[in-house]
PDB file of N, CA and C in Angstrom:
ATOM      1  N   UNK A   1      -7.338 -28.636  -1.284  1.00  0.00           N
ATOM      2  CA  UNK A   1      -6.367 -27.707  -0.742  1.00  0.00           C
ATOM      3  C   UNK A   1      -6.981 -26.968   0.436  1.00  0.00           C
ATOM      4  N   UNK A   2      -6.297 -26.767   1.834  1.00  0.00           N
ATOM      5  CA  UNK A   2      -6.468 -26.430   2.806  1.00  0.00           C
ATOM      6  C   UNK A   2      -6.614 -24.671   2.584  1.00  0.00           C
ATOM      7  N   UNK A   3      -7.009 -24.191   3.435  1.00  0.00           N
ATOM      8  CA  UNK A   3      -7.037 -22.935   3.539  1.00  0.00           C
ATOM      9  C   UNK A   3      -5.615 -22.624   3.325  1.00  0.00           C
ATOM     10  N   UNK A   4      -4.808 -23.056   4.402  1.00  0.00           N
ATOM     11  CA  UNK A   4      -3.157 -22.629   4.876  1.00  0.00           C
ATOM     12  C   UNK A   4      -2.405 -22.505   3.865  1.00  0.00           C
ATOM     13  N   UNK A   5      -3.414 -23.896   3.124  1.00  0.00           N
ATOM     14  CA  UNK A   5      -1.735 -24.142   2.033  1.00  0.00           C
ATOM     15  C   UNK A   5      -2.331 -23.258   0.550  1.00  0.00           C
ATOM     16  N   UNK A   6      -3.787 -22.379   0.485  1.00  0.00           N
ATOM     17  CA  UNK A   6      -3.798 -21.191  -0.208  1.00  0.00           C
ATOM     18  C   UNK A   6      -3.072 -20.710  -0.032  1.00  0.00           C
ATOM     19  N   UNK A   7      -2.871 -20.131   1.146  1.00  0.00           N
ATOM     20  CA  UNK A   7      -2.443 -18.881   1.775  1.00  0.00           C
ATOM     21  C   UNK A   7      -0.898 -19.053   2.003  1.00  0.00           C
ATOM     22  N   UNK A   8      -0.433 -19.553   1.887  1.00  0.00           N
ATOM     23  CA  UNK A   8       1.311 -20.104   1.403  1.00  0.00           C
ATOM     24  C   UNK A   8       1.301 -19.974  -0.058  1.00  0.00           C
ATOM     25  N   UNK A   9       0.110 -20.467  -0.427  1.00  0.00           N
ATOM     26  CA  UNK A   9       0.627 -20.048  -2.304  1.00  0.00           C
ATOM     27  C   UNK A   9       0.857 -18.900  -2.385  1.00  0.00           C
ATOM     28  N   UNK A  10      -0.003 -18.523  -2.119  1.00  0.00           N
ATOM     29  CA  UNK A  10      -0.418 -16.908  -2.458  1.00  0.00           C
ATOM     30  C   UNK A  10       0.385 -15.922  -2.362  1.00  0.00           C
ATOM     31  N   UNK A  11       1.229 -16.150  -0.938  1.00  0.00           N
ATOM     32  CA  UNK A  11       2.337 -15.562  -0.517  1.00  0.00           C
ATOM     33  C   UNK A  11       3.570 -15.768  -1.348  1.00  0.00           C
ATOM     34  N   UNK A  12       3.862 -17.060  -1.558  1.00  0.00           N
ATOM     35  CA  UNK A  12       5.036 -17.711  -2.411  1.00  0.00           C
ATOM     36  C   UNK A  12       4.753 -17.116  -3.736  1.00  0.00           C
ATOM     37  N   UNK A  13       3.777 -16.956  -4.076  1.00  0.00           N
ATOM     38  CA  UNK A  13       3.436 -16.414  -6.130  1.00  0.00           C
ATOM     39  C   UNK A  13       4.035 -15.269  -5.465  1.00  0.00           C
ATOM     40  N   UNK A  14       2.853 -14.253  -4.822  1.00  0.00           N
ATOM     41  CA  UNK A  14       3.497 -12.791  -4.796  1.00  0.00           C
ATOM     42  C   UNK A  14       5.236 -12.399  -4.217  1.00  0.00           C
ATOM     43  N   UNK A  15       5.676 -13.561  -3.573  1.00  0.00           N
ATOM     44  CA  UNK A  15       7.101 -12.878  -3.466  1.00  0.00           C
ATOM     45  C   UNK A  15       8.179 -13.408  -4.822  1.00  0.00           C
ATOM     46  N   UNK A  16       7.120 -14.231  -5.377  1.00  0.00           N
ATOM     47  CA  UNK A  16       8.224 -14.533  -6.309  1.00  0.00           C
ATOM     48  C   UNK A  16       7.511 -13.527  -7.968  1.00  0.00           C
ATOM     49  N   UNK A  17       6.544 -13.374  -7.499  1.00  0.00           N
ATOM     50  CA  UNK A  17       6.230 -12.003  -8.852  1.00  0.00           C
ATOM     51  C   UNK A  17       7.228 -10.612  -8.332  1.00  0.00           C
ATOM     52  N   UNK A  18       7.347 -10.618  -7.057  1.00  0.00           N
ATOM     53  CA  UNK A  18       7.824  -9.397  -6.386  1.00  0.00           C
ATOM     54  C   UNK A  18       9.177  -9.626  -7.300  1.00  0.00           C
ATOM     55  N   UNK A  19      10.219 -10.423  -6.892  1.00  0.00           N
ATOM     56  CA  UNK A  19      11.485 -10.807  -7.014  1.00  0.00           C
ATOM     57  C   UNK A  19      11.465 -10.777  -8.671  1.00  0.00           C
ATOM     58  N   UNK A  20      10.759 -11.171  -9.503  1.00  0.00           N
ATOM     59  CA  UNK A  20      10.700 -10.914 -11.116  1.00  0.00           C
ATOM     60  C   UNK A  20      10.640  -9.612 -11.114  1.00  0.00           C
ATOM     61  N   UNK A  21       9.539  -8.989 -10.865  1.00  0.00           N
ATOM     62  CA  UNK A  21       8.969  -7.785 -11.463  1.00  0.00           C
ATOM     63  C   UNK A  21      10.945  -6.356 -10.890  1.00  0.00           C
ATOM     64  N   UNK A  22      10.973  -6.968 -10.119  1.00  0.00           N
ATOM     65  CA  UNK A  22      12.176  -6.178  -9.847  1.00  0.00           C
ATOM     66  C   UNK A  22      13.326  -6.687 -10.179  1.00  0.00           C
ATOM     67  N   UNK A  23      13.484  -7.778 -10.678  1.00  0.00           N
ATOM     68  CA  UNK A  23      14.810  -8.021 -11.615  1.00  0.00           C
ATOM     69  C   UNK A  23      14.664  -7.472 -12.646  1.00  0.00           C
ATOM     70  N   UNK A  24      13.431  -7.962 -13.518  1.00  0.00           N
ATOM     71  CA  UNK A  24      13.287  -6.751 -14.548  1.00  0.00           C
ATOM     72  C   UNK A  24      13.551  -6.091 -14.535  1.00  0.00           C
ATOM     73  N   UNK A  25      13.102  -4.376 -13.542  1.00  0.00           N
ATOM     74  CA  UNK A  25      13.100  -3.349 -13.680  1.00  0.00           C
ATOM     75  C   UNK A  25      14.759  -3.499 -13.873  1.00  0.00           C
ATOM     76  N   UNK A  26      15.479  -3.719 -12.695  1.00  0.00           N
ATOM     77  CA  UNK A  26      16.941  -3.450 -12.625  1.00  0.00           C
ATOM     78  C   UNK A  26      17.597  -3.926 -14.290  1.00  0.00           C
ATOM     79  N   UNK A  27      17.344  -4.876 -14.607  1.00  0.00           N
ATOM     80  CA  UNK A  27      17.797  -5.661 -15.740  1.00  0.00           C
ATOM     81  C   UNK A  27      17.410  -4.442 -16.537  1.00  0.00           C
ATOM     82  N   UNK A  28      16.409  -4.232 -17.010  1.00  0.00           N
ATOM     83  CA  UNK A  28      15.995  -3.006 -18.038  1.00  0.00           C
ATOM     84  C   UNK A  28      16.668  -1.887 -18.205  1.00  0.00           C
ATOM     85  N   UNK A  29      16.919  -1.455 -16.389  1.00  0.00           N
ATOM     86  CA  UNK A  29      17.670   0.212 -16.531  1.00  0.00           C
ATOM     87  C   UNK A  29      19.011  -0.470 -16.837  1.00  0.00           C
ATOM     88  N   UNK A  30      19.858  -1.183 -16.645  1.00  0.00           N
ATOM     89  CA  UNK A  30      21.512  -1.545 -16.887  1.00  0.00           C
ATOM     90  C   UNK A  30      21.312  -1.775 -18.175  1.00  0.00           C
ATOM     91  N   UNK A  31      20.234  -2.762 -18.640  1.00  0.00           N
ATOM     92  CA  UNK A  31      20.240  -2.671 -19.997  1.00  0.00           C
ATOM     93  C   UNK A  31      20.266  -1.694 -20.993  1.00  0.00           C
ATOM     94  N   UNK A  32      19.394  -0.475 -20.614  1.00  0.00           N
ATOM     95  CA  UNK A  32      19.104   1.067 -21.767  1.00  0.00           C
ATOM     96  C   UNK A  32      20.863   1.337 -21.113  1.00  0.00           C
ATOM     97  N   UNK A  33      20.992   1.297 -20.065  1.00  0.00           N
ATOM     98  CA  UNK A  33      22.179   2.218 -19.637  1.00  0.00           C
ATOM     99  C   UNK A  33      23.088   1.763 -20.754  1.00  0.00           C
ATOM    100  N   UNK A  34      23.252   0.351 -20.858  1.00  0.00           N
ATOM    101  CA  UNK A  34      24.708  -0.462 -21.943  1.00  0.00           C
ATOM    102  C   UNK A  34      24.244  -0.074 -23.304  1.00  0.00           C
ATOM    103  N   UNK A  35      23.030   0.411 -23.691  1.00  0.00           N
ATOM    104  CA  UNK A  35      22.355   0.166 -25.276  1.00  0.00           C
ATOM    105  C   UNK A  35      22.734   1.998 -25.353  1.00  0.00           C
ATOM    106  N   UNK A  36      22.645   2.843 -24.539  1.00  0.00           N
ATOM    107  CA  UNK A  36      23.018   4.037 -24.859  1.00  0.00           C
ATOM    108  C   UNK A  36      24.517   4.394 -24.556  1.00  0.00           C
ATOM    109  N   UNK A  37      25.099   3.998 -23.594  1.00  0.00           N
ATOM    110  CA  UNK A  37      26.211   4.405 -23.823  1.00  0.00           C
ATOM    111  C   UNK A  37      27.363   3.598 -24.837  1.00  0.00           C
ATOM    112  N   UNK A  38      27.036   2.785 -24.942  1.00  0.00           N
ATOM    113  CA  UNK A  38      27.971   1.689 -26.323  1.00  0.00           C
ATOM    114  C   UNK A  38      27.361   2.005 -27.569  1.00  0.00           C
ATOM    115  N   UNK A  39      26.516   2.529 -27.926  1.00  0.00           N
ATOM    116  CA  UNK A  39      25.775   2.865 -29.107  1.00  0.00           C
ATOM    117  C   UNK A  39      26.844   3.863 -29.953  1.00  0.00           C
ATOM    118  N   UNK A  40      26.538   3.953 -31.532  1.00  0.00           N
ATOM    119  CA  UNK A  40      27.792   4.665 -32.216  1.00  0.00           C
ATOM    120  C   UNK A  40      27.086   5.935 -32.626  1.00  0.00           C
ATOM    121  N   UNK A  41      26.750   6.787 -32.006  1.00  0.00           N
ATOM    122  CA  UNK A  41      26.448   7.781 -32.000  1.00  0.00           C
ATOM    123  C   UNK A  41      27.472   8.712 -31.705  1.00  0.00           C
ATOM    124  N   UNK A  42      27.059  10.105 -32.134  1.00  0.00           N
ATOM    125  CA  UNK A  42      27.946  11.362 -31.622  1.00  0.00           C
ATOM    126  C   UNK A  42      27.854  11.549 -30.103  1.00  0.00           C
ATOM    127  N   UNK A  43      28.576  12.377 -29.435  1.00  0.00           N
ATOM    128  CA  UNK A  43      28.229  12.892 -28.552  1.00  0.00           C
ATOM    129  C   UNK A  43      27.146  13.433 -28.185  1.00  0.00           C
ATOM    130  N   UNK A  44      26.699  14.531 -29.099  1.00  0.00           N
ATOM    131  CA  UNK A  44      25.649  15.342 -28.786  1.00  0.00           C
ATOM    132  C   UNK A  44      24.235  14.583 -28.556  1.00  0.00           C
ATOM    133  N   UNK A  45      24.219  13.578 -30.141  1.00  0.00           N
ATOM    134  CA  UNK A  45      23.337  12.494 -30.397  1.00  0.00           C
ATOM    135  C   UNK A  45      23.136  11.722 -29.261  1.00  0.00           C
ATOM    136  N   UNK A  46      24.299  11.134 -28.695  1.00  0.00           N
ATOM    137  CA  UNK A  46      24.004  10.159 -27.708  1.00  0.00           C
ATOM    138  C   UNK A  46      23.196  10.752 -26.495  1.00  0.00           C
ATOM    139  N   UNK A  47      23.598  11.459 -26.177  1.00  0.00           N
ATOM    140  CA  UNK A  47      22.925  12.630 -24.821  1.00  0.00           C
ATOM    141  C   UNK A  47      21.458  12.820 -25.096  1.00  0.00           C
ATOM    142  N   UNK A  48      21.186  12.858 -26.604  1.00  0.00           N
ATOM    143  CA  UNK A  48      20.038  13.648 -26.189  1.00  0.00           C
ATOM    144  C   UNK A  48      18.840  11.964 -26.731  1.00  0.00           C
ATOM    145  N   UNK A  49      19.396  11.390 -27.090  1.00  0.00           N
ATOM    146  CA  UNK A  49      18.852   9.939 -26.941  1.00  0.00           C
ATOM    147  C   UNK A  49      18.874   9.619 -25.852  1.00  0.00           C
ATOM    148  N   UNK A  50      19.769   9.115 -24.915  1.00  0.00           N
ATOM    149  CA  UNK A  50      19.968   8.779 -23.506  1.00  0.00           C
ATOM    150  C   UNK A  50      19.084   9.846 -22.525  1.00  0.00           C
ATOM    151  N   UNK A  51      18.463  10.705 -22.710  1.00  0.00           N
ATOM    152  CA  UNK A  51      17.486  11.565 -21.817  1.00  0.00           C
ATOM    153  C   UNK A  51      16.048  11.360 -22.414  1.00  0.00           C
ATOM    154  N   UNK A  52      16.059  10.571 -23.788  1.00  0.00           N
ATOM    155  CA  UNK A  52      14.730  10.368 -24.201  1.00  0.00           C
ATOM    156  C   UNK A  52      14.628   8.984 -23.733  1.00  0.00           C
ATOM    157  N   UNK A  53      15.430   7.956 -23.885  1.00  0.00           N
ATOM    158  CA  UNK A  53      14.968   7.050 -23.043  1.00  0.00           C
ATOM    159  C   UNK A  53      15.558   6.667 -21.693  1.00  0.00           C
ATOM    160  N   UNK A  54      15.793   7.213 -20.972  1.00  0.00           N
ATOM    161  CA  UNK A  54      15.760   7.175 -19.694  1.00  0.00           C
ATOM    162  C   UNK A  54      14.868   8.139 -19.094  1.00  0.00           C
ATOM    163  N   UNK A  55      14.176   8.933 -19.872  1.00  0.00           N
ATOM    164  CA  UNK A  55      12.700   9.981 -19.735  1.00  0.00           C
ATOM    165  C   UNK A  55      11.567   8.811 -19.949  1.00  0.00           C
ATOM    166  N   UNK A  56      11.625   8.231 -20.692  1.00  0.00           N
ATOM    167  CA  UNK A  56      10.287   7.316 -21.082  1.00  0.00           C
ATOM    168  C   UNK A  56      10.414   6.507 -20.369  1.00  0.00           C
ATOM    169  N   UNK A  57      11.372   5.560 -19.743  1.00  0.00           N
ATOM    170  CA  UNK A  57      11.304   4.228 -19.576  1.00  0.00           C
ATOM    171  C   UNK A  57      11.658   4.221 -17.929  1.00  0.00           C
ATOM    172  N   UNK A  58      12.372   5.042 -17.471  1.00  0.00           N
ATOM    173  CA  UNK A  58      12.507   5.134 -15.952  1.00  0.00           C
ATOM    174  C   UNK A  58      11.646   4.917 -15.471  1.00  0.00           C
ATOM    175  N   UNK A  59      11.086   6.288 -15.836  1.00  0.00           N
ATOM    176  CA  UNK A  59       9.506   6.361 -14.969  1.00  0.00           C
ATOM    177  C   UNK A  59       8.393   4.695 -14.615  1.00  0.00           C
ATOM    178  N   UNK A  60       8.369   4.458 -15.968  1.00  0.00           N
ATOM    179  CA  UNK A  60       7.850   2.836 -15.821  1.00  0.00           C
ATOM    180  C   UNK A  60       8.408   1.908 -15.234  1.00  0.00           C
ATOM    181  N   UNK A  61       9.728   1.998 -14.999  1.00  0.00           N
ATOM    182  CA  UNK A  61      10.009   0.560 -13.938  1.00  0.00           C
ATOM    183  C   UNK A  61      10.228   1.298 -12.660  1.00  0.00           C
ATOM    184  N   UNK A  62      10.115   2.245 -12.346  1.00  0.00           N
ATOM    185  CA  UNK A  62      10.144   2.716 -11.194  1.00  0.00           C
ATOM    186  C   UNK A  62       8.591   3.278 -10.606  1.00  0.00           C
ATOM    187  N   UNK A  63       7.607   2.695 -11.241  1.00  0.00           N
ATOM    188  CA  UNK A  63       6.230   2.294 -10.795  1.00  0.00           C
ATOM    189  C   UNK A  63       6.189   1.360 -10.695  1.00  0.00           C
ATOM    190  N   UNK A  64       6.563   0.362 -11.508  1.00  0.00           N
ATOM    191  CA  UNK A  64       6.324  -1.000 -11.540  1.00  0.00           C
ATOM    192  C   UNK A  64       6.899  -1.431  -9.634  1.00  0.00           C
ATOM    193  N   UNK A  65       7.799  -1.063  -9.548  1.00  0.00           N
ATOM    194  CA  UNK A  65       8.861  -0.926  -8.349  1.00  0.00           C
ATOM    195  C   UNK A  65       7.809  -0.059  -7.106  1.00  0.00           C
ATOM    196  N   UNK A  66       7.426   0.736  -7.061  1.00  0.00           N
ATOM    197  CA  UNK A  66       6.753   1.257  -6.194  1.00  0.00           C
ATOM    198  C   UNK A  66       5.416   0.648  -6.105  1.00  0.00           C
ATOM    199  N   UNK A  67       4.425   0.479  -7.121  1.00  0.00           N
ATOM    200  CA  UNK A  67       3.785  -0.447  -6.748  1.00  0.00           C
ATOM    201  C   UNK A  67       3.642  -1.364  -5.881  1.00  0.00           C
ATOM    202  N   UNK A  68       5.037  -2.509  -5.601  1.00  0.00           N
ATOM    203  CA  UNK A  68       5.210  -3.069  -5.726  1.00  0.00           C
ATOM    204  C   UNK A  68       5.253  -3.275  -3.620  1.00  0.00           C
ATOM    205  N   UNK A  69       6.077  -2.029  -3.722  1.00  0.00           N
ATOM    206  CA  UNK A  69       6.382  -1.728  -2.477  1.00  0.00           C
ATOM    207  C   UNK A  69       5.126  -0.946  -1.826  1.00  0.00           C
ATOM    208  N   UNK A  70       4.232  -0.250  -2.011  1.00  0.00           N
ATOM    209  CA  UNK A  70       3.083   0.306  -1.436  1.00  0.00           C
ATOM    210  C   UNK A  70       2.069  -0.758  -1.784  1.00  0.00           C
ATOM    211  N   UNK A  71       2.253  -2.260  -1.847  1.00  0.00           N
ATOM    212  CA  UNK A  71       1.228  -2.945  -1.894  1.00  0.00           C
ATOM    213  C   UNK A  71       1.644  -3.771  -0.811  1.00  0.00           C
ATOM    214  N   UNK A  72       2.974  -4.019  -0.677  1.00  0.00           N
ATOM    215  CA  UNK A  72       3.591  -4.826   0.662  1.00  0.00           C
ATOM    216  C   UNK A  72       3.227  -3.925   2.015  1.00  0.00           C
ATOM    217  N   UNK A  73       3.675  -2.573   1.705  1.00  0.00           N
ATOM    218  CA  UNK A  73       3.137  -1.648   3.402  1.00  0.00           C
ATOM    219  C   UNK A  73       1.643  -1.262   3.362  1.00  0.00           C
ATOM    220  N   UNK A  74       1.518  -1.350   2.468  1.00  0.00           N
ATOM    221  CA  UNK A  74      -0.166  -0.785   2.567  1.00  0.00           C
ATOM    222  C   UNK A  74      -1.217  -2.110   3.194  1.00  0.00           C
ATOM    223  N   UNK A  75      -0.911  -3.276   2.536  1.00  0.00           N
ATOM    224  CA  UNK A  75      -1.450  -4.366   2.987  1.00  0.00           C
ATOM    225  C   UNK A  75      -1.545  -4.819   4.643  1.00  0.00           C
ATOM    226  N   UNK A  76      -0.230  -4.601   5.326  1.00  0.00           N
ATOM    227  CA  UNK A  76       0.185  -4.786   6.349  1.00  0.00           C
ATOM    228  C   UNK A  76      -0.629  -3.702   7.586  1.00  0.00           C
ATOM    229  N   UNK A  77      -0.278  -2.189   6.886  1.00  0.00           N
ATOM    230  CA  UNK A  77      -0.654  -1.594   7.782  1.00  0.00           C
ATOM    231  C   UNK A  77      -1.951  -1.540   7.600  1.00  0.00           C
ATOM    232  N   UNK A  78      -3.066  -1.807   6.295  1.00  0.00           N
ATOM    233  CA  UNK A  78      -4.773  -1.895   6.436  1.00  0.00           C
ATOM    234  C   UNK A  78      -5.351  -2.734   6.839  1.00  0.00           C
ATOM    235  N   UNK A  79      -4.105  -4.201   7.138  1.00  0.00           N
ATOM    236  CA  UNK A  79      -4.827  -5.130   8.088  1.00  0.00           C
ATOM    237  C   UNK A  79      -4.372  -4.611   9.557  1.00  0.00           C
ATOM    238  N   UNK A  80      -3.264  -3.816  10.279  1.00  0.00           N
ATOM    239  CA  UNK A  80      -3.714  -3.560  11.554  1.00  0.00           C
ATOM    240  C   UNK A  80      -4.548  -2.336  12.085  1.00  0.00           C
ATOM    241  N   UNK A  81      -5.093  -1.212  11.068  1.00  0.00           N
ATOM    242  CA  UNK A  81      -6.015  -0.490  10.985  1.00  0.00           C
ATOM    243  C   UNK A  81      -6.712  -0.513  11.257  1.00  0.00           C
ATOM    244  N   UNK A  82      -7.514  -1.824  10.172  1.00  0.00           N
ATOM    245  CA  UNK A  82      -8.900  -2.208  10.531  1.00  0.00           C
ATOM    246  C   UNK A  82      -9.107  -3.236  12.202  1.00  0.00           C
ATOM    247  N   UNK A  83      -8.218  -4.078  12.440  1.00  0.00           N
ATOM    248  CA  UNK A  83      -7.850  -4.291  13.445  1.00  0.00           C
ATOM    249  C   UNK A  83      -8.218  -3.635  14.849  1.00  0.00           C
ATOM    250  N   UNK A  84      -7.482  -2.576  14.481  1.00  0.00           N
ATOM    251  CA  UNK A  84      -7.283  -1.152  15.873  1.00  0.00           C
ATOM    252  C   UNK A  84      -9.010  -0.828  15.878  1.00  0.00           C
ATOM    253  N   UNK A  85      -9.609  -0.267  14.534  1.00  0.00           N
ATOM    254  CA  UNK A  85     -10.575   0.051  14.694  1.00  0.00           C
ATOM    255  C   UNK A  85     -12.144  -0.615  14.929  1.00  0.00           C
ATOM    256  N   UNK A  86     -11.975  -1.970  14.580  1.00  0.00           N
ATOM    257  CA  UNK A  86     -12.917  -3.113  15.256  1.00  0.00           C
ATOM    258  C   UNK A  86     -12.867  -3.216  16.868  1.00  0.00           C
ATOM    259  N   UNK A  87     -11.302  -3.550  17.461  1.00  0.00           N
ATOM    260  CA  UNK A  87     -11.397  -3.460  19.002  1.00  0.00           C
ATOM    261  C   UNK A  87     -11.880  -2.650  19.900  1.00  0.00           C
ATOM    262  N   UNK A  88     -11.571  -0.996  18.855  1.00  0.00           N
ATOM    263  CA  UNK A  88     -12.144   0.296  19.160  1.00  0.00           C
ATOM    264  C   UNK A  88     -13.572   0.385  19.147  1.00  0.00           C
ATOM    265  N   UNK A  89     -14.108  -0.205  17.930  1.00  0.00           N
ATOM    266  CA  UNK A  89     -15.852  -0.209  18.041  1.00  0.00           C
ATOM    267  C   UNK A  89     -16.486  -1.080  18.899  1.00  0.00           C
ATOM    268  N   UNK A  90     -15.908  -1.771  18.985  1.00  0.00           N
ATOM    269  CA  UNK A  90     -16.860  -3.180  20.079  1.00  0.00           C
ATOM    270  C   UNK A  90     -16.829  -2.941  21.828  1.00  0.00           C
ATOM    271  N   UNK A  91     -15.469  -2.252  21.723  1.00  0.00           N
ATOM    272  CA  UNK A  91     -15.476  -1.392  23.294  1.00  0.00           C
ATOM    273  C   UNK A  91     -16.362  -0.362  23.463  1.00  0.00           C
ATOM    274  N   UNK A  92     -16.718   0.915  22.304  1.00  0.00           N
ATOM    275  CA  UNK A  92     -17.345   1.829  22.757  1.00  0.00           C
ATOM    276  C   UNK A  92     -18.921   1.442  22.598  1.00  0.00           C
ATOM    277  N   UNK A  93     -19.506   0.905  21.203  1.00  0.00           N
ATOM    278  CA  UNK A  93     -20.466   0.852  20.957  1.00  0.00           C
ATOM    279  C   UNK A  93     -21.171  -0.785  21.059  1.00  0.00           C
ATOM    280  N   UNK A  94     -21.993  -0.869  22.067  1.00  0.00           N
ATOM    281  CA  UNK A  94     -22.252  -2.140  22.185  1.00  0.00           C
ATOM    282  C   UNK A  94     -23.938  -2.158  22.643  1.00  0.00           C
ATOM    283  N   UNK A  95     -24.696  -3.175  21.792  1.00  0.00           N
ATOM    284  CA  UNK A  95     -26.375  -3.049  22.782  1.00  0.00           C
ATOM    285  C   UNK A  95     -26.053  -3.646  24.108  1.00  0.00           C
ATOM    286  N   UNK A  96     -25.480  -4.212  24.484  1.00  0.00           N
ATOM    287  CA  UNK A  96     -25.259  -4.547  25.907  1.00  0.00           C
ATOM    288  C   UNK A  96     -24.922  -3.512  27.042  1.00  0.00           C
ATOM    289  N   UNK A  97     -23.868  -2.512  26.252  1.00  0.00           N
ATOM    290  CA  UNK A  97     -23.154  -1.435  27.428  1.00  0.00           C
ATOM    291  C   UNK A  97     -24.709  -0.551  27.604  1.00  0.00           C
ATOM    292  N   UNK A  98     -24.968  -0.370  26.071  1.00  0.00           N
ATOM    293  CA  UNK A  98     -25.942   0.729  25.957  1.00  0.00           C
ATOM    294  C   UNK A  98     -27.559   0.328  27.037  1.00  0.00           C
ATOM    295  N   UNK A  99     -27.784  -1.033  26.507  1.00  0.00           N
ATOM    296  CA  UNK A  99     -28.906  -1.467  27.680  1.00  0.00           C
ATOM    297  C   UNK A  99     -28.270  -1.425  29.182  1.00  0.00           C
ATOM    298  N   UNK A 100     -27.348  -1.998  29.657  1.00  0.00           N
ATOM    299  CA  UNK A 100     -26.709  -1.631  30.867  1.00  0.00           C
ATOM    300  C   UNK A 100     -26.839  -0.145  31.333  1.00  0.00           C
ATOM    301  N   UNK A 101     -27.395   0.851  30.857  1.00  0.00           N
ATOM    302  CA  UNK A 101     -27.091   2.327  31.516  1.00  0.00           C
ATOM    303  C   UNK A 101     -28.526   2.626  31.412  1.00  0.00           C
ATOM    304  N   UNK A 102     -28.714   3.017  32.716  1.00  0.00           N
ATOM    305  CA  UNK A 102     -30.038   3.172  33.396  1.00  0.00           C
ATOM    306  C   UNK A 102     -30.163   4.927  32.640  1.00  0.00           C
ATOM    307  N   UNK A 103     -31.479   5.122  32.209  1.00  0.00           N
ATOM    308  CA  UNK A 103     -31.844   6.792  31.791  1.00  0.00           C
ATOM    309  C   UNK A 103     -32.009   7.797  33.196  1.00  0.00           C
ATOM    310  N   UNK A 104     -32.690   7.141  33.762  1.00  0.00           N
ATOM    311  CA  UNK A 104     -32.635   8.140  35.456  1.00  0.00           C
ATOM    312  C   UNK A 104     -31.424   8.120  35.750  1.00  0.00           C
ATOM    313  N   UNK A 105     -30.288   7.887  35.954  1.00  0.00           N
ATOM    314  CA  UNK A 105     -29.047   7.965  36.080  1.00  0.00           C
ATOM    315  C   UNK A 105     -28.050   8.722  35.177  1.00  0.00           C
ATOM    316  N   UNK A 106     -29.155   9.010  34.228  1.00  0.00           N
ATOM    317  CA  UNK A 106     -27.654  10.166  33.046  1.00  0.00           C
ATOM    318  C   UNK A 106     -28.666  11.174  32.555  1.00  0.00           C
ATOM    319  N   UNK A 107     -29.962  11.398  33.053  1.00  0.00           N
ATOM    320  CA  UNK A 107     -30.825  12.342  32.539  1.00  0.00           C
ATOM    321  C   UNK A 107     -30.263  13.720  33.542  1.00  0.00           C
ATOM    322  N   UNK A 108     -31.143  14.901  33.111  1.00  0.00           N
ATOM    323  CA  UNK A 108     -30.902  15.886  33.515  1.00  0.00           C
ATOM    324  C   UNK A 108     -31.692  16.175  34.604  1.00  0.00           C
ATOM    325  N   UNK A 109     -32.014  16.813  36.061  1.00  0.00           N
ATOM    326  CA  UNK A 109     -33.155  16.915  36.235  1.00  0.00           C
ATOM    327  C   UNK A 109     -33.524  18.877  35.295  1.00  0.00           C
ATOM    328  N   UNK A 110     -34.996  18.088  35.630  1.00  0.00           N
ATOM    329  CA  UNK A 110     -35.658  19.253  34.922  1.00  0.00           C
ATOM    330  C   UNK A 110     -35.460  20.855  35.570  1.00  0.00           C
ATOM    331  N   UNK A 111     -34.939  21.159  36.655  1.00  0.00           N
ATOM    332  CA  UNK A 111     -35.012  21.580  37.224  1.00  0.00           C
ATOM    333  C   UNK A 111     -33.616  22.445  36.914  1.00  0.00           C
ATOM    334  N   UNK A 112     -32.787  21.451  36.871  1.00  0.00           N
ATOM    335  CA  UNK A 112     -31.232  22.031  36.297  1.00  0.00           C
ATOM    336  C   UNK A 112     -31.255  22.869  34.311  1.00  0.00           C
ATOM    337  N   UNK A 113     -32.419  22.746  33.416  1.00  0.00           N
ATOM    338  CA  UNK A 113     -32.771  22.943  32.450  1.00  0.00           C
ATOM    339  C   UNK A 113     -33.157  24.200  32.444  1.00  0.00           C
ATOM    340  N   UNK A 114     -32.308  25.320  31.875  1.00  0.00           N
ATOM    341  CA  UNK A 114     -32.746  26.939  31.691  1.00  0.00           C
ATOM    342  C   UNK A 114     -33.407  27.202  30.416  1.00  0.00           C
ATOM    343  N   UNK A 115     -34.166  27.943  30.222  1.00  0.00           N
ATOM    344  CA  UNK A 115     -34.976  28.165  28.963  1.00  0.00           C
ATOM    345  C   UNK A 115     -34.666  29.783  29.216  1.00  0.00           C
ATOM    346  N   UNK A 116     -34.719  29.980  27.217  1.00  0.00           N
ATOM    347  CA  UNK A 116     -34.565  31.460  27.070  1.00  0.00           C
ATOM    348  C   UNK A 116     -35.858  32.201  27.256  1.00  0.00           C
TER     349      UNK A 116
END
């Protein structure tokens, strides 16, 4: 297997874990939503069930979900980051620029040097 055709897997698994992991979530919340409100409970009962699990269980697919999404922008923008900041280092800091600059040419003279 070629490099490329890793790197097509890799992509193809994660958009298709992406596309699961968020049917789930959705599937899950419609699901508690149908299991609490069709349930034969009282009124009062039902309410205060329906805030215990939509308290417990939200929260978890709506990480699962964010995860999901701060791994797609985060990825993107820490590969043009590092990017920006490699082009940035190799322009300023280089043994070449640095041997290129003569010391008699950026020294002070002594003369311009005040002492207390």
């Amino acid at each position: 297997m070629s490099s490329t055709d890793t790197q097509t897997f890799d992509t193809q698994s994660r958009q298709v874990l992406t596309f699961v992991v968020v049917c789930v979530s959705i599937i899950g919340v419609l699901a508690l939503a149908c299991v609490v409100i069709f349930s034969n409970n009282t009124p009062t009962t039902q309410l205060d069930t329906a805030k215990f699990v939509f308290g417990a269980v939200l929260p978890l697919l709506a990480s699962w979900v964010g995860t999901i999404l701060a791994y797609y922008f985060s990825k993107e923008n820490f590969a043009l980051a590092t990017q920006s900041v490699s082009a940035l280092a190799s322009t300023i800091t280089g043994a070449d620029r640095l041997q290129s600059i003569s010391v008699r040419d950026k020294m002070r003279p002594l003369a311009s040097i005040k002492y207390m």
